[in-house]
Protein backbone atom coordinates (compact mmCIF):
# COMPACT_ATOMS: atom_id res chain seq x y z
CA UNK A 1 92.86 110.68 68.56
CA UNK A 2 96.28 109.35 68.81
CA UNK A 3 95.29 106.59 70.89
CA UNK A 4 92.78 105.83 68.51
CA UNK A 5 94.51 105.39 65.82
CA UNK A 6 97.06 103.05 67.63
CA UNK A 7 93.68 100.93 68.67
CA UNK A 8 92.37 100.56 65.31
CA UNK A 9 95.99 99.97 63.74
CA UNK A 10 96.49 97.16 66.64
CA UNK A 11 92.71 95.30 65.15
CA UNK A 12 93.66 96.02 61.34
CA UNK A 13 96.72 93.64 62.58
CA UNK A 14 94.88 91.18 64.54
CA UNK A 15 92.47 90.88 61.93
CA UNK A 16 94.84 90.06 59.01
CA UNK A 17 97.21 87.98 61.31
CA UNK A 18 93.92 85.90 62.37
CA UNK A 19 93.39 82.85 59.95
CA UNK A 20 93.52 79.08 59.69
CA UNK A 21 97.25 79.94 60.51
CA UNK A 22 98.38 82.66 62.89
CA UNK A 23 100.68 85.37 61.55
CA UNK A 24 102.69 87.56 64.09
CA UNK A 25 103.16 91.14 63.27
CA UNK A 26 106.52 90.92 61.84
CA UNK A 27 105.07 88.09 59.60
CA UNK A 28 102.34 90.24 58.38
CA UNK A 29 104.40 93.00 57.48
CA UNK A 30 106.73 90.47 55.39
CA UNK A 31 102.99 89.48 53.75
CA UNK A 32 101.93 92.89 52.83
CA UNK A 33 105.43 94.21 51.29
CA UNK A 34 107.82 91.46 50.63
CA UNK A 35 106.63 89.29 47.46
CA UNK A 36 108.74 86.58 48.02
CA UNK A 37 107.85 86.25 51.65
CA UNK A 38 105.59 82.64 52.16
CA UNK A 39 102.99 84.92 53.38
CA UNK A 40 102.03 87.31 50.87
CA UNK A 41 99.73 85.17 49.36
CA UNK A 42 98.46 84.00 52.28
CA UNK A 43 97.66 88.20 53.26
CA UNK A 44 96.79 89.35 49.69
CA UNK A 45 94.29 86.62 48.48
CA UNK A 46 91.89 86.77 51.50
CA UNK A 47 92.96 88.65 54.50
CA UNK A 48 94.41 92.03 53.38
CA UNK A 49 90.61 92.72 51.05
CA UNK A 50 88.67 91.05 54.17
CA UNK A 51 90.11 93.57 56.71
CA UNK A 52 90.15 97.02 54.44
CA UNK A 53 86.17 95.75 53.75
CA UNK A 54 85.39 95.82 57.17
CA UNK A 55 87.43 99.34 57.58
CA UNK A 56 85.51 100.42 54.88
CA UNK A 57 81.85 99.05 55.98
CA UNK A 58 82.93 100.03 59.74
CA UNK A 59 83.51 103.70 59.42
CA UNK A 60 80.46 104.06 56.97
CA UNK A 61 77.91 102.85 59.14
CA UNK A 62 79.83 104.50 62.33
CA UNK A 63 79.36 107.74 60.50
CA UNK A 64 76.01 107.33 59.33
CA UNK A 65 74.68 106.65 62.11
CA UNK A 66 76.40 109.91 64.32
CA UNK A 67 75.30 111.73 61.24
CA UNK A 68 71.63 110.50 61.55
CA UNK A 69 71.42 111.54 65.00
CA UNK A 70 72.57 114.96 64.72
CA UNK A 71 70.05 115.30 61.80
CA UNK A 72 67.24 113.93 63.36
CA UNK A 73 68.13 114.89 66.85
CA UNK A 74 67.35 111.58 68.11
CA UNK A 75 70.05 109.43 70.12
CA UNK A 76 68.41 106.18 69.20
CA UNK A 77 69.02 107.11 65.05
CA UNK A 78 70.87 104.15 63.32
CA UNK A 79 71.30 102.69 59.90
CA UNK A 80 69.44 99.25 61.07
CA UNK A 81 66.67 100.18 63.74
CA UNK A 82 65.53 103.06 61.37
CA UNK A 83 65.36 100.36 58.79
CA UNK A 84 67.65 102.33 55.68
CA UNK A 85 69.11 99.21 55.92
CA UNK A 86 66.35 96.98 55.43
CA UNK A 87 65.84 98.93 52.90
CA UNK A 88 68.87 98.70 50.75
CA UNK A 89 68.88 94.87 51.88
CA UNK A 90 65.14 94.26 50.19
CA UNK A 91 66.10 96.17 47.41
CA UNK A 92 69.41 93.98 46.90
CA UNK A 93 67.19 90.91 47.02
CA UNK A 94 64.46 92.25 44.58
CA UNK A 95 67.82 92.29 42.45
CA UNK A 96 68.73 88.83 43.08
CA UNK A 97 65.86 87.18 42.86
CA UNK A 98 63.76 88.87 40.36
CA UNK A 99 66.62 90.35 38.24
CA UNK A 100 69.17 87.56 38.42
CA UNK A 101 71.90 90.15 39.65
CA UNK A 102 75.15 88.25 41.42
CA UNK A 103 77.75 90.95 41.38
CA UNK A 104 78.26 93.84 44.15
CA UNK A 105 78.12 96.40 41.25
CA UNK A 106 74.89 95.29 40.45
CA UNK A 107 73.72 94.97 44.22
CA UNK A 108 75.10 98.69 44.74
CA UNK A 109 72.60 100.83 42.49
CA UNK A 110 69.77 99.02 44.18
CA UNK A 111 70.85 99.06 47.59
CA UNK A 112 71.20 102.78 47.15
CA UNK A 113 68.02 103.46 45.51
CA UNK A 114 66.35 101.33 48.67
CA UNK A 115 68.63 102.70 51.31
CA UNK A 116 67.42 106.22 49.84
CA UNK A 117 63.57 105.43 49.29
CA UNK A 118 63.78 104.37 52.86
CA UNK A 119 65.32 107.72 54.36
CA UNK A 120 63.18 109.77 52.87
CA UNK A 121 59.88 107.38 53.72
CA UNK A 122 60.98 107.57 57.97
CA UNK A 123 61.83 111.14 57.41
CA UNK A 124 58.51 112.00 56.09
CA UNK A 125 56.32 109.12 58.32
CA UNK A 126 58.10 110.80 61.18
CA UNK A 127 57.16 114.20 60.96
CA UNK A 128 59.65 115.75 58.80
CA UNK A 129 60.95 118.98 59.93
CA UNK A 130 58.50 118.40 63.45
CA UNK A 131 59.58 114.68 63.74
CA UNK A 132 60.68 113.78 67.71
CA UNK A 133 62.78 111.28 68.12
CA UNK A 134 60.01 108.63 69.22
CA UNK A 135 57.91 109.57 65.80
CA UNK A 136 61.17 108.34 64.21
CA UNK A 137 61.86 105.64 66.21
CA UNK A 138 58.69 104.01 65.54
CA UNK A 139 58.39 104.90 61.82
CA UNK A 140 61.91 103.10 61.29
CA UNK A 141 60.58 100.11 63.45
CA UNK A 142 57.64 99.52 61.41
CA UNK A 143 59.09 99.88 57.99
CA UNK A 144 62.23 97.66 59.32
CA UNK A 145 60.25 94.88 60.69
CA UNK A 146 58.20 94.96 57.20
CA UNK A 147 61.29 94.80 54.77
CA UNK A 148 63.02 91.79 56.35
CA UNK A 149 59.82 90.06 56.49
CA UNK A 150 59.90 90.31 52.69
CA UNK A 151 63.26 89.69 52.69
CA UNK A 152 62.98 86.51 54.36
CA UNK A 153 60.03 86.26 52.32
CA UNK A 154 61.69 86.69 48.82
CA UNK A 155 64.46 84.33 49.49
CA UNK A 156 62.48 81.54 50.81
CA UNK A 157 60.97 81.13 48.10
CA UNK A 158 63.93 81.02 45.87
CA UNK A 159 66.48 78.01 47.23
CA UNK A 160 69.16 79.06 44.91
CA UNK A 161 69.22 82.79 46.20
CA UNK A 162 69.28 81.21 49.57
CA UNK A 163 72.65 79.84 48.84
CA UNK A 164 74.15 82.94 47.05
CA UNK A 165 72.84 85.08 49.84
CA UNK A 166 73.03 83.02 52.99
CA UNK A 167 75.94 84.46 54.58
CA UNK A 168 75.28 88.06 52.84
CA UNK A 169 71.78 88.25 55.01
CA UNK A 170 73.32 87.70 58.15
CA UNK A 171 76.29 90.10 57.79
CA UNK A 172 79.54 89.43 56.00
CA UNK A 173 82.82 89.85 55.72
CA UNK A 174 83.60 86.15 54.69
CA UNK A 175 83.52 86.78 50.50
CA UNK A 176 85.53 89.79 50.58
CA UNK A 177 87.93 90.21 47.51
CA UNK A 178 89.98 93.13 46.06
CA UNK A 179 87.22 93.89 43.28
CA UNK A 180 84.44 94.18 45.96
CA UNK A 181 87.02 96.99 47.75
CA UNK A 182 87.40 98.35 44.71
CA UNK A 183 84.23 99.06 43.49
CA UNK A 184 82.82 99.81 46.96
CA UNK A 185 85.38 102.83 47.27
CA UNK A 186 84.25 105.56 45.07
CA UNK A 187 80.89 105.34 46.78
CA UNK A 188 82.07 105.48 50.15
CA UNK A 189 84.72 108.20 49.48
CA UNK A 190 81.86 110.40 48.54
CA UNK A 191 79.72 109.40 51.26
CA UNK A 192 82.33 109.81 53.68
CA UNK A 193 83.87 113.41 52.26
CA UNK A 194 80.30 114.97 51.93
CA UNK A 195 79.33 113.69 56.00
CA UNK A 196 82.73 115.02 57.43
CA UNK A 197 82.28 118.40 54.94
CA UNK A 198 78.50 118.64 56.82
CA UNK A 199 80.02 118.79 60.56
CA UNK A 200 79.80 122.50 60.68
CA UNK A 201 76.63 123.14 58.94
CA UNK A 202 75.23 120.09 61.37
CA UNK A 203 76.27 121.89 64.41
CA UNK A 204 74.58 125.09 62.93
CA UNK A 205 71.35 123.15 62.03
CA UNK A 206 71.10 121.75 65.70
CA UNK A 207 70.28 125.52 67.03
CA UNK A 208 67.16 125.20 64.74
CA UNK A 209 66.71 126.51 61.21
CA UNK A 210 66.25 129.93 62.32
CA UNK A 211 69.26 130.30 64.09
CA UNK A 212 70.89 127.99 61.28
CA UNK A 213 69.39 130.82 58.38
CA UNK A 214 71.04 133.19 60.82
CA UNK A 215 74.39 131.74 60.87
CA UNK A 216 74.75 131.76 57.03
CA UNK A 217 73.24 127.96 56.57
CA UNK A 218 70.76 126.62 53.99
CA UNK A 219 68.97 124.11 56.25
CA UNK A 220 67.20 122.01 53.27
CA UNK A 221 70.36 122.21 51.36
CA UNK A 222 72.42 120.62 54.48
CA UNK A 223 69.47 118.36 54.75
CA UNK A 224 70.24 117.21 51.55
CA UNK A 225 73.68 116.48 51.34
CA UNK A 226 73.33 114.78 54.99
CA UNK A 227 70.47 112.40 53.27
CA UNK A 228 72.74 111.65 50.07
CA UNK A 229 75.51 110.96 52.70
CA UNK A 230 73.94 108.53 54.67
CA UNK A 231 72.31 106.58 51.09
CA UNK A 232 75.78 106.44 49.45
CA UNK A 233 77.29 104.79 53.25
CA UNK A 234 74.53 103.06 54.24
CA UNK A 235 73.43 102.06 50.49
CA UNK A 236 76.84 100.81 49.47
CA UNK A 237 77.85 99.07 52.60
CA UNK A 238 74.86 96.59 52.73
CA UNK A 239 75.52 95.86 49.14
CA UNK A 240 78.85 95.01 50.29
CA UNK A 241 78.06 92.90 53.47
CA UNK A 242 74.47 92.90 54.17
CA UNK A 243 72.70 94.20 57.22
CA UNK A 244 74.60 94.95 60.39
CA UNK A 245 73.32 96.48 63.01
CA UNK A 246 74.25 98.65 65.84
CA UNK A 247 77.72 99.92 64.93
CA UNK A 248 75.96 103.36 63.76
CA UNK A 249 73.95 103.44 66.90
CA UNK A 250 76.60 102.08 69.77
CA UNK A 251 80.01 104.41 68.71
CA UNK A 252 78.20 107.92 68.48
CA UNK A 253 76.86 107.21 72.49
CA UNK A 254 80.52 105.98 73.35
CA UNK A 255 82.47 109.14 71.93
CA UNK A 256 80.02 111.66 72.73
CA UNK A 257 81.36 111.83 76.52
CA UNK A 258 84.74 112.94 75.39
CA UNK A 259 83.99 114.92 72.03
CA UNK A 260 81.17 116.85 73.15
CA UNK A 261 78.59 117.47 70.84
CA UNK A 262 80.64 119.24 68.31
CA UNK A 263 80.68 116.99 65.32
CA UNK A 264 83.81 118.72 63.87
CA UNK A 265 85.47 116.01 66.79
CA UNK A 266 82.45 113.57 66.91
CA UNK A 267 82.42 112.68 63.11
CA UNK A 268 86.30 112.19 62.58
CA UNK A 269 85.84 110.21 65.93
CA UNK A 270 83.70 107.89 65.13
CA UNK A 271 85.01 107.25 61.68
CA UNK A 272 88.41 105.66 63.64
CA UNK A 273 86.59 104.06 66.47
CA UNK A 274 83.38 102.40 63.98
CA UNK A 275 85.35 99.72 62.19
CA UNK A 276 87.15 98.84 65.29
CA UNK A 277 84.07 97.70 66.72
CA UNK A 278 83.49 96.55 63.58
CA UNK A 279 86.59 94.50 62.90
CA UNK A 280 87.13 93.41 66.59
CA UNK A 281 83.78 92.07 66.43
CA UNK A 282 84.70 89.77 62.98
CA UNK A 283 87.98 89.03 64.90
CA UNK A 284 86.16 87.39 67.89
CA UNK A 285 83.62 85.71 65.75
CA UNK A 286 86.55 84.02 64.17
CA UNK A 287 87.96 83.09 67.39
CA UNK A 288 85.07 81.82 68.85
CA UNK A 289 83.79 79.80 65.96
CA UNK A 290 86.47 78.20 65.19
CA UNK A 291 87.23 75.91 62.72
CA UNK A 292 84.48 78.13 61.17
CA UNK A 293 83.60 81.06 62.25
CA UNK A 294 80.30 83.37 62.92
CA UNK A 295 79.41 85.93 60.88
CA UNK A 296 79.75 89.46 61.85
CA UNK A 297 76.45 90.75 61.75
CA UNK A 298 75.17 88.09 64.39
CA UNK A 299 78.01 88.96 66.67
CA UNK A 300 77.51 92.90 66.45
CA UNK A 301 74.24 91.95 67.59
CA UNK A 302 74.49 90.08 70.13
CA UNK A 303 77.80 92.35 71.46
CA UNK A 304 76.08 95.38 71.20
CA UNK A 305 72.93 95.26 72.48
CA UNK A 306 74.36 94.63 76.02
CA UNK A 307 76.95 97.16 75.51
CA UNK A 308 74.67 100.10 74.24
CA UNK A 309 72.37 99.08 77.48
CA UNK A 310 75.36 99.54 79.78
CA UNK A 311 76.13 102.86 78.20
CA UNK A 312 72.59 103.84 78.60
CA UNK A 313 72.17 102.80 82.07
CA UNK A 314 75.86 104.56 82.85
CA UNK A 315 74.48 108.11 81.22
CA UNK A 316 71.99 108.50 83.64
């Protein structure tokens, strides 16, 4: 964990030193603390909100997704390929388009409400308590492949929603401010305390519900709280950034080999690892589109598919 910790404080410092003009460490502590420095405008204005954004978005849909496969018991469970996010993501352009909504506060209740409709609609078109993990698979592939197609869709035909939302549908860290971190917290503080709070009664659940009943749990009350935690990270991180995939699916597989299955280590895990991945992967988009840069969400993509195929091929 300790190494961990020193990884993801080494990208938090990469990613706010990395700009249209380098900043070494020692200049990017002057930026955070000293007011007078020539920096801390440079750190506060853009990079300082860009990076805790991605820390934010990074651990939510890390933990979401090692959440979702615990629940589900399926090791191919993730925020995109299950398609919560396409949900939240048509909801948030129903909003925009048909609603006139701009803000992220106005994004966030309908991302939720979609990110939840979503959950339950896979959960249910999957079998519910008798889903398998290829029942789940393909429910979240069919709905996920249907709600960007309206996505794409909805903004098409609306030219001026394709200019608010260009860089949003992609994947996003580039508009990041202080009020978007701000009003993205309480959300993901309650997302994240109630999925790190259901580590025990997940481990319990994972024996079945009988044994789980035996063991002192409520299975559809853990069920519950495991759904409203994965809406409220899943829900208020698209709002934030849009869709970006594989983050929840890739870190669960990587620190399962030296966590075990116990989530009590897994979870906390995989919230410090997530936006590393995360972060690193806005980092090297920066880097290699320069003077511009990619967007995040196509370079999780195109990182991470690879990677999660080497980690498959290296489990067997």
């Amino acid at each position: 964990m300790l190494l961990a910790l020193l990884v993801l404080a080494a990208v938090l410092v990469l990613s706010i030193g990395l700009g249209a003009r380098f900043l070494s460490p020692g200049e990017v502590w002057a930026g955070l603390w000293d007011s007078s420095s020539a920096y801390y405008h440079i750190v506060h204005d853009s990079r300082l909100p860009r990076t805790l954004l991605g820390l934010m978005v990074g651990t939510a849909l890390g933990l979401a997704g090692a959440i979702m496969q615990a629940l589900t018991r399926n090791p191919l469970a993730d925020p995109g390929l299950l398609g919560i996010n396409a949900g939240a993501s048509a909801a948030v352009a129903t909003a925009a388009v048909f609603f006139g909504v701009g803000t992220f506060f106005g994004y966030v209740w309908f991302a939720l409400a979609g990110a939840a409709i979503v959950t339950a609609m896979v959960y249910a078109v999957g079998g519910g308590r008798s889903a398998t993990p290829a029942r789940l698979a393909l429910a979240g592939a069919a709905l996920n492949a249907t709600l960007l197609s309206y996505v794409s869709a909805v903004l098409l035909g609306d030219t001026q929603a394709i200019d608010r939302m260009k860089f949003w549908t992609a994947g996003s860290l580039a508009s990041a401010d202080f009020a978007t971190v701000e009003r993205l917290l309480p959300f993901f503080a309650a997302g994240l305390a109630t999925g790190l709070l259901a580590a025990r009664p997940l481990n319990a659940l994972s024996l079945g519900d009988d044994a789980a009943r035996a063991l002192g749990a409520r299975p559809a009350v853990i069920r519950t709280a495991v759904i409203v935690a994965v809406t409220l990270l899943c829900g208020s991180a698209t709002a934030a950034c849009g869709p970006i995939v594989f983050v929840g699916l890739l870190i669960p597989h990587m620190v399962r080999p030296f966590t075990g299955p116990d989530l009590r280590w897994m979870l906390p895990y995989t919230a410090v690892l997530a936006p590393v991945l995360l972060l690193g992967a806005d980092v090297l988009g920066r880097v290699l589109g320069s003077p511009g840069e990619l967007q995040v969400g196509t370079v999780t993509a195109v990182v991470g598919g690879p990677l999660f195929l080497y980690l498959v091929r290296a489990a067997k």
